[in-house]
PDB file of N, CA and C in Angstrom:
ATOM      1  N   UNK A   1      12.798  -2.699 -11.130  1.00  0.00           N
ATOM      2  CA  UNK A   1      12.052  -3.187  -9.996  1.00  0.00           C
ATOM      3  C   UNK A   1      10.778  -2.350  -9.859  1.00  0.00           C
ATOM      4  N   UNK A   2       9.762  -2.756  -9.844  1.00  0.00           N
ATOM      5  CA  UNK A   2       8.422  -2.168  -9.773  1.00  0.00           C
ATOM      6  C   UNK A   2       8.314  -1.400  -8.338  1.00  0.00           C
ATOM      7  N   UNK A   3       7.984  -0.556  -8.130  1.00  0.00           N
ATOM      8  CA  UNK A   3       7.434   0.343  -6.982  1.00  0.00           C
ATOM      9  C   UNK A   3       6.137  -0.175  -6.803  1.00  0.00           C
ATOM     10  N   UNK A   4       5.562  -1.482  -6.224  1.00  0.00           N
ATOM     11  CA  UNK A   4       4.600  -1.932  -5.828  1.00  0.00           C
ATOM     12  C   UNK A   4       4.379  -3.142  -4.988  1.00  0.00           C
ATOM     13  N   UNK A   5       3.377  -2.999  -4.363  1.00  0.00           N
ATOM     14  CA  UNK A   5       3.591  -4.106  -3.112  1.00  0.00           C
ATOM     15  C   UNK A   5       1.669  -4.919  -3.180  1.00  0.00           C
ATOM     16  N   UNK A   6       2.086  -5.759  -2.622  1.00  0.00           N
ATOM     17  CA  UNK A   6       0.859  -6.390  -2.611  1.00  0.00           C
ATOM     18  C   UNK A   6      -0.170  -6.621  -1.552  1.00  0.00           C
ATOM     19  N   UNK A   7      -1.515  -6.226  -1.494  1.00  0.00           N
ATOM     20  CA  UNK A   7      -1.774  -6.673  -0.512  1.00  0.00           C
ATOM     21  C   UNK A   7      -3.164  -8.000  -0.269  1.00  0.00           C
ATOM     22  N   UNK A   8      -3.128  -8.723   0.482  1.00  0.00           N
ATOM     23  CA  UNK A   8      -3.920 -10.408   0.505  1.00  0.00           C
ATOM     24  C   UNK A   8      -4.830  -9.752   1.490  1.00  0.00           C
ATOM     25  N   UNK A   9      -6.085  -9.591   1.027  1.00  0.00           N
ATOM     26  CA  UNK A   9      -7.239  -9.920   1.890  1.00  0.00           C
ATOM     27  C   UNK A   9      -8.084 -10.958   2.491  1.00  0.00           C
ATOM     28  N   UNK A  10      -8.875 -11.366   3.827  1.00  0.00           N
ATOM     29  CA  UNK A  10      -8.939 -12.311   4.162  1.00  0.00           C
ATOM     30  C   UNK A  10     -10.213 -12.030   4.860  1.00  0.00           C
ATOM     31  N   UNK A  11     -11.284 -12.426   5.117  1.00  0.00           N
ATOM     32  CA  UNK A  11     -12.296 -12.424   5.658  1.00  0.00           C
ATOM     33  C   UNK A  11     -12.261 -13.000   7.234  1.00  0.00           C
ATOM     34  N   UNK A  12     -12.048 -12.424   7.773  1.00  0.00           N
ATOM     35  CA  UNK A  12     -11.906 -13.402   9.488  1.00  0.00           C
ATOM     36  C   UNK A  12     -13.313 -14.040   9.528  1.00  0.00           C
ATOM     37  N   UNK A  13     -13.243 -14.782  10.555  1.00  0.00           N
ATOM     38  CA  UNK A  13     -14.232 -15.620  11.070  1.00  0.00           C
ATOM     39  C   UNK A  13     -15.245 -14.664  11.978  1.00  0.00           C
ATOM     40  N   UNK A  14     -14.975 -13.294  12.413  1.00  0.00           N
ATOM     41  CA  UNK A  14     -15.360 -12.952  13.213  1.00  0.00           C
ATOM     42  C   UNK A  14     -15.932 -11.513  11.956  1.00  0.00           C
ATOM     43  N   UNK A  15     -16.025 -11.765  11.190  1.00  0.00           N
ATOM     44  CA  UNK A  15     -16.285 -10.738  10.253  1.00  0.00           C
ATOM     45  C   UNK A  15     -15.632  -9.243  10.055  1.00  0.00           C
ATOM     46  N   UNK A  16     -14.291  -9.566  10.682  1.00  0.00           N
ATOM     47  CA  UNK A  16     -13.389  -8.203  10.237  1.00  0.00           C
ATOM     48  C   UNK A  16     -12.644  -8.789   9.302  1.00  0.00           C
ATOM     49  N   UNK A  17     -12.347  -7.735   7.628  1.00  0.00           N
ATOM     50  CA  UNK A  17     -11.106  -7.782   6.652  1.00  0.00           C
ATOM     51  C   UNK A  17      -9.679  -8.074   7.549  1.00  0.00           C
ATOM     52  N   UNK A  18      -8.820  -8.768   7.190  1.00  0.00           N
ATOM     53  CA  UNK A  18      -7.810  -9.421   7.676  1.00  0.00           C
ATOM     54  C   UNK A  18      -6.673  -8.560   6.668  1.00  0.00           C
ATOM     55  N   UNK A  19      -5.875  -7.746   6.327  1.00  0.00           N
ATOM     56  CA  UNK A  19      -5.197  -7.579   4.909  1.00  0.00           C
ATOM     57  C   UNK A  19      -3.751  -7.618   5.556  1.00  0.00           C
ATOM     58  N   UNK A  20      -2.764  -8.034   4.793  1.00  0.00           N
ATOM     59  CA  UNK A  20      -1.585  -8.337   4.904  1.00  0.00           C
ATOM     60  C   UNK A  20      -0.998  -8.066   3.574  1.00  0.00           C
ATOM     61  N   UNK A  21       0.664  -7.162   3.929  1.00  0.00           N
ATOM     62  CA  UNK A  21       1.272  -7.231   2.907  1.00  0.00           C
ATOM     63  C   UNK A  21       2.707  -8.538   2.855  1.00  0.00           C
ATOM     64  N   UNK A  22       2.452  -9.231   2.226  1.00  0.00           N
ATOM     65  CA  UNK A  22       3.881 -10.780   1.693  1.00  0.00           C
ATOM     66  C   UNK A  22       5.301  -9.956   1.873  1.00  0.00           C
ATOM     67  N   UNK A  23       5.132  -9.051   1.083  1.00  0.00           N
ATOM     68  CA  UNK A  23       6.431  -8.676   0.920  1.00  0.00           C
ATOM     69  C   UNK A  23       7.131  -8.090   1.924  1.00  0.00           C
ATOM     70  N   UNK A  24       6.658  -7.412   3.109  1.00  0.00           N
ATOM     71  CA  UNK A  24       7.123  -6.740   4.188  1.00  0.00           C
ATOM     72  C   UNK A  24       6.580  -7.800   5.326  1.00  0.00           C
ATOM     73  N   UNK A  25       7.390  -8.362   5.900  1.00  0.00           N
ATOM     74  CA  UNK A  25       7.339  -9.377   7.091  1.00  0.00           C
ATOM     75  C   UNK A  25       6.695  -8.486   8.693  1.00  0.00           C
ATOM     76  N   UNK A  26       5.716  -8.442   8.881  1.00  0.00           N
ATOM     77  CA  UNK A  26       5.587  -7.722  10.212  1.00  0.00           C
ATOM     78  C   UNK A  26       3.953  -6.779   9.611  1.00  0.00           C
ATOM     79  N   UNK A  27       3.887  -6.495   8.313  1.00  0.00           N
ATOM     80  CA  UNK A  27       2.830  -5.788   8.093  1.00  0.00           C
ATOM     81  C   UNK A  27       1.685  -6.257   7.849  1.00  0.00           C
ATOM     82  N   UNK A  28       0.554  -6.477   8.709  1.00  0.00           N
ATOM     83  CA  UNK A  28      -0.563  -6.414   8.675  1.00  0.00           C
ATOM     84  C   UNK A  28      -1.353  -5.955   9.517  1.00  0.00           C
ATOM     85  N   UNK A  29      -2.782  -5.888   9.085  1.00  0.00           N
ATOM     86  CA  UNK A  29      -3.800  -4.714   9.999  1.00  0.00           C
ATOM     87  C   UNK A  29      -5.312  -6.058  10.098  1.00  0.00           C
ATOM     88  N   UNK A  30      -6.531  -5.280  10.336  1.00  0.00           N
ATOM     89  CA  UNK A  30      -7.181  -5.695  10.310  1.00  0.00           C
ATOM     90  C   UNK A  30      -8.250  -4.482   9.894  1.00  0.00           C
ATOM     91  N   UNK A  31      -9.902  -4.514   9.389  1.00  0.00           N
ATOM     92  CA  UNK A  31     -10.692  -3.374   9.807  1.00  0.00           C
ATOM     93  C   UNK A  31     -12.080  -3.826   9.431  1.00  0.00           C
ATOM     94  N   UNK A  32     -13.153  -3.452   9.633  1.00  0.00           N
ATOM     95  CA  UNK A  32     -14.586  -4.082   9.516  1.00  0.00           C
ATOM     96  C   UNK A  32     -15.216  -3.747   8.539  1.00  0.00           C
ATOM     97  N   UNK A  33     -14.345  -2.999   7.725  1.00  0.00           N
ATOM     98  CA  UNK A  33     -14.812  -2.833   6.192  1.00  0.00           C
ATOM     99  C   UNK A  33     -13.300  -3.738   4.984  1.00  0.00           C
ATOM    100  N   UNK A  34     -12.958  -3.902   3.731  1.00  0.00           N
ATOM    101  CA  UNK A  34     -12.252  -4.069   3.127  1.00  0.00           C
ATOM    102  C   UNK A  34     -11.446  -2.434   3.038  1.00  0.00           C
ATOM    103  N   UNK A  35     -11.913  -2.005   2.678  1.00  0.00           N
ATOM    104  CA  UNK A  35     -11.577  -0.142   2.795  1.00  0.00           C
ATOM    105  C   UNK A  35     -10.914   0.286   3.936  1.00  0.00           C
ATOM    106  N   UNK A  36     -11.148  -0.142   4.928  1.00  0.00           N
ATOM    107  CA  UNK A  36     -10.723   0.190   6.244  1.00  0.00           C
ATOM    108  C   UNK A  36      -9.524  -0.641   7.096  1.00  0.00           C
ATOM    109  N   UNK A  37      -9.585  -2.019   6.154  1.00  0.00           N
ATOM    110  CA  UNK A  37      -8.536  -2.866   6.040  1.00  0.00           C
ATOM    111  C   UNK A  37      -7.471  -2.228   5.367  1.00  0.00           C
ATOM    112  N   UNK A  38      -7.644  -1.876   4.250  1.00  0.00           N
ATOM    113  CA  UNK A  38      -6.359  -1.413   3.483  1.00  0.00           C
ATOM    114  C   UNK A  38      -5.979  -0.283   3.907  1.00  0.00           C
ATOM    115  N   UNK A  39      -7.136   1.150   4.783  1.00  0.00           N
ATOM    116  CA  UNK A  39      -6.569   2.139   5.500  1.00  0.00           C
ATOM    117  C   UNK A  39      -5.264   1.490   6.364  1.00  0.00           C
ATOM    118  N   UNK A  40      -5.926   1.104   6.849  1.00  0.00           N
ATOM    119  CA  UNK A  40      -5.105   0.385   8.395  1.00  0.00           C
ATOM    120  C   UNK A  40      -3.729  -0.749   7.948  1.00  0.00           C
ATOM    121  N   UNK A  41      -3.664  -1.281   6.799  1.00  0.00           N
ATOM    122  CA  UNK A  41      -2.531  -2.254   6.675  1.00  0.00           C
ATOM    123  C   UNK A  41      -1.425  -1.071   6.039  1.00  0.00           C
ATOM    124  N   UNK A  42      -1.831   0.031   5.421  1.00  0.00           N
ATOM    125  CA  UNK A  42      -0.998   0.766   4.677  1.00  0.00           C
ATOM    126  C   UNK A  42      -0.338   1.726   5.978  1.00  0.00           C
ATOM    127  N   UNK A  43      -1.060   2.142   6.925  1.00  0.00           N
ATOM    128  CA  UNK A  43      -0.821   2.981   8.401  1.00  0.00           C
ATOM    129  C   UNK A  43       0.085   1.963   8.862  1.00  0.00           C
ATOM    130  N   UNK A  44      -0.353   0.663   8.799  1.00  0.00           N
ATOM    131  CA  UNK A  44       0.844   0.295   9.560  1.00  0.00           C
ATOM    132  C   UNK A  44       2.148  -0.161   8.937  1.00  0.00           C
ATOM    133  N   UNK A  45       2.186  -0.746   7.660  1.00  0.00           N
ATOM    134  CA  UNK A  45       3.528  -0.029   6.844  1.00  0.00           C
ATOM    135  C   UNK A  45       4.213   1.104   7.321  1.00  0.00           C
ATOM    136  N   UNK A  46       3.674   2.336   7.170  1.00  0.00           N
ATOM    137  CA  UNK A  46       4.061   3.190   7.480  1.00  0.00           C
ATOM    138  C   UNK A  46       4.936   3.074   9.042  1.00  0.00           C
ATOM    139  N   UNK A  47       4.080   2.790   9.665  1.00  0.00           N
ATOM    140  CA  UNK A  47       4.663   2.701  11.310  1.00  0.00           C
ATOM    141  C   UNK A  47       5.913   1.651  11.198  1.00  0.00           C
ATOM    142  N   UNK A  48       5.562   0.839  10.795  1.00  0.00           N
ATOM    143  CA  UNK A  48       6.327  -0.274  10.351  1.00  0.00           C
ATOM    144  C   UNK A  48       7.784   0.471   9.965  1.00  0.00           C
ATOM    145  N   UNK A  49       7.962   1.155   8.670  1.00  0.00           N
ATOM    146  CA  UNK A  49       9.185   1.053   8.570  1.00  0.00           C
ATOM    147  C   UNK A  49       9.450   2.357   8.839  1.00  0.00           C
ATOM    148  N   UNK A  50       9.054   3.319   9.783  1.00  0.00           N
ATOM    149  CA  UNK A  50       9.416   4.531  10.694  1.00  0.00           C
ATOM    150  C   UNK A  50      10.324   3.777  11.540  1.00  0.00           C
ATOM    151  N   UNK A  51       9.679   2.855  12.281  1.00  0.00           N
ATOM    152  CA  UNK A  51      10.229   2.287  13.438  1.00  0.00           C
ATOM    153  C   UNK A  51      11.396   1.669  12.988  1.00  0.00           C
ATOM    154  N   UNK A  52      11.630   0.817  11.894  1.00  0.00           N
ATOM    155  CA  UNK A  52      13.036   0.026  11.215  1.00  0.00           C
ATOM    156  C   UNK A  52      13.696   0.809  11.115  1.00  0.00           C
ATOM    157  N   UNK A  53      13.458   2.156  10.569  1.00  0.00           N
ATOM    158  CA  UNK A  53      14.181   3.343  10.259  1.00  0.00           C
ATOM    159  C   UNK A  53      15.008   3.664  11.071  1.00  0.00           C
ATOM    160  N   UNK A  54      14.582   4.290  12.584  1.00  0.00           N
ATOM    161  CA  UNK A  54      14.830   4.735  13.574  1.00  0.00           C
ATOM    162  C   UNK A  54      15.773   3.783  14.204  1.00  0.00           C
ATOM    163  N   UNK A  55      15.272   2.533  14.183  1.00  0.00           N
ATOM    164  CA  UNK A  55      16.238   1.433  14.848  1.00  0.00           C
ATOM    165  C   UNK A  55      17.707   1.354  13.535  1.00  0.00           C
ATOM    166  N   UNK A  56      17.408   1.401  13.209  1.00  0.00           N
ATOM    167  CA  UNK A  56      18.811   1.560  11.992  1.00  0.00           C
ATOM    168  C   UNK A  56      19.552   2.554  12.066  1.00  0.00           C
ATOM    169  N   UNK A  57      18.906   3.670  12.348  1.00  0.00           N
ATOM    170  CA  UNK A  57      19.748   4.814  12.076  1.00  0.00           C
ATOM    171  C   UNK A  57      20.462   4.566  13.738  1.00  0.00           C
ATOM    172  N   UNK A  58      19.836   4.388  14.422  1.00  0.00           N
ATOM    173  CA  UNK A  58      20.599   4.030  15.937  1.00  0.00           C
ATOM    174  C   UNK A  58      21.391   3.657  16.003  1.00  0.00           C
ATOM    175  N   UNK A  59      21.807   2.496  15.500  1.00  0.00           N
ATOM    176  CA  UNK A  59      22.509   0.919  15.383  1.00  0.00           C
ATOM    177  C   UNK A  59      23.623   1.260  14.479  1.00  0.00           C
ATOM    178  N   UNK A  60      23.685   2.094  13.439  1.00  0.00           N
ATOM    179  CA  UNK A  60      24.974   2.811  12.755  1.00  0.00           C
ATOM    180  C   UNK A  60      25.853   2.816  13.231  1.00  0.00           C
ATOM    181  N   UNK A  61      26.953   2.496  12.655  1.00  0.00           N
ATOM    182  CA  UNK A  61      28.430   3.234  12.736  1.00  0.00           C
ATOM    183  C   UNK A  61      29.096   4.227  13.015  1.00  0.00           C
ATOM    184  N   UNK A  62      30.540   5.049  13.056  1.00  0.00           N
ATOM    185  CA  UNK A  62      30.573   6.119  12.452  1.00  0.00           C
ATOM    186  C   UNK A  62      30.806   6.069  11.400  1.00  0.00           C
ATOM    187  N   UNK A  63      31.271   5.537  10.811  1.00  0.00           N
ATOM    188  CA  UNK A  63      31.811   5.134   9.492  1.00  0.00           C
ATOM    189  C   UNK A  63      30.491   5.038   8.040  1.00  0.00           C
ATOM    190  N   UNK A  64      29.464   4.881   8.720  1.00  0.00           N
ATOM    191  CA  UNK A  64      28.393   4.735   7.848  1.00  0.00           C
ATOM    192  C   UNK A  64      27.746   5.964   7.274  1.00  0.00           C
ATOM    193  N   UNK A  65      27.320   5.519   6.013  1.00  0.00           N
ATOM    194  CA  UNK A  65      26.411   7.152   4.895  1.00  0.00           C
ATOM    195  C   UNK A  65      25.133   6.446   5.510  1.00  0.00           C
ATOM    196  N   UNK A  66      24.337   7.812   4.720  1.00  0.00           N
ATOM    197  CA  UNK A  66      23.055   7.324   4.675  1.00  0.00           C
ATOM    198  C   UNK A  66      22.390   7.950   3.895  1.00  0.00           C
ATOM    199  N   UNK A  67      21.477   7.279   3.212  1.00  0.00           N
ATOM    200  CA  UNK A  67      20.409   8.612   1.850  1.00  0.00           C
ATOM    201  C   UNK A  67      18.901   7.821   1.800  1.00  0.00           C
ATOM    202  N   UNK A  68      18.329   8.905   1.685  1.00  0.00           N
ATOM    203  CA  UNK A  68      17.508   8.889   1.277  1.00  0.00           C
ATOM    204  C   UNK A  68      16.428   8.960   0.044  1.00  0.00           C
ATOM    205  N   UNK A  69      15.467   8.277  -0.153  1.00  0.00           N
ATOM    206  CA  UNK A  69      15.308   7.873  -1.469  1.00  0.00           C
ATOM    207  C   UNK A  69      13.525   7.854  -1.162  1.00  0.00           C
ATOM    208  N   UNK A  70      12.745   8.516  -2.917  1.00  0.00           N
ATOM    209  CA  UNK A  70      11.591   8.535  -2.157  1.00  0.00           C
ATOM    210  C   UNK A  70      10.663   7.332  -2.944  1.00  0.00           C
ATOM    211  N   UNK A  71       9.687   7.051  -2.792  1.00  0.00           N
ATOM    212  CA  UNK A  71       9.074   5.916  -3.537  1.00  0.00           C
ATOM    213  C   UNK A  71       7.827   6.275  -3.849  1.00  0.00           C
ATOM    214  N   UNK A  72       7.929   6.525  -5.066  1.00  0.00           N
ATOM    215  CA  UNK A  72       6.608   6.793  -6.142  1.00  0.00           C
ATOM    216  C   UNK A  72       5.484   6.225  -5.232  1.00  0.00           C
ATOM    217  N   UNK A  73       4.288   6.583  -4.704  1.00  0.00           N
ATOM    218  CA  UNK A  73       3.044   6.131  -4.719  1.00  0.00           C
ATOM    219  C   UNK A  73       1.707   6.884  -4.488  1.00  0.00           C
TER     220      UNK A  73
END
């Protein structure tokens, strides 16, 4: 499985980069450069799955493991 994700850029109507990643449902940003788009869609990944994280680890069992794993990028 590749360690890579994709991201779709989009020109708004209002002249801000639009970027979105497909593969993660919930992640996209916006920014007034393309550069500043992909700052901001990758920040919010990040936030993105802090927050899934946190809500998961909540929502556990006792019965449940957990590990951690890191991802090349």
């Amino acid at each position: 499985m590749p360690n890579e994700l994709t991201i779709i850029f989009e020109l708004g109507q209002d002249g801000w980069w639009i970027a979105t990643i497909p593969e993660v449902p919930g992640a996209f940003s916006q920014g007034r450069t393309r550069e500043e788009a992909r700052e901001n869609v990758l920040d919010a990944l990040n936030e993105l799955m802090a927050a899934r994280r946190e809500m998961a680890l909540r929502e556990r069992t006792g019965t449940s493991e957990v590990e951690t794993v890191p991802i090349a990028g």
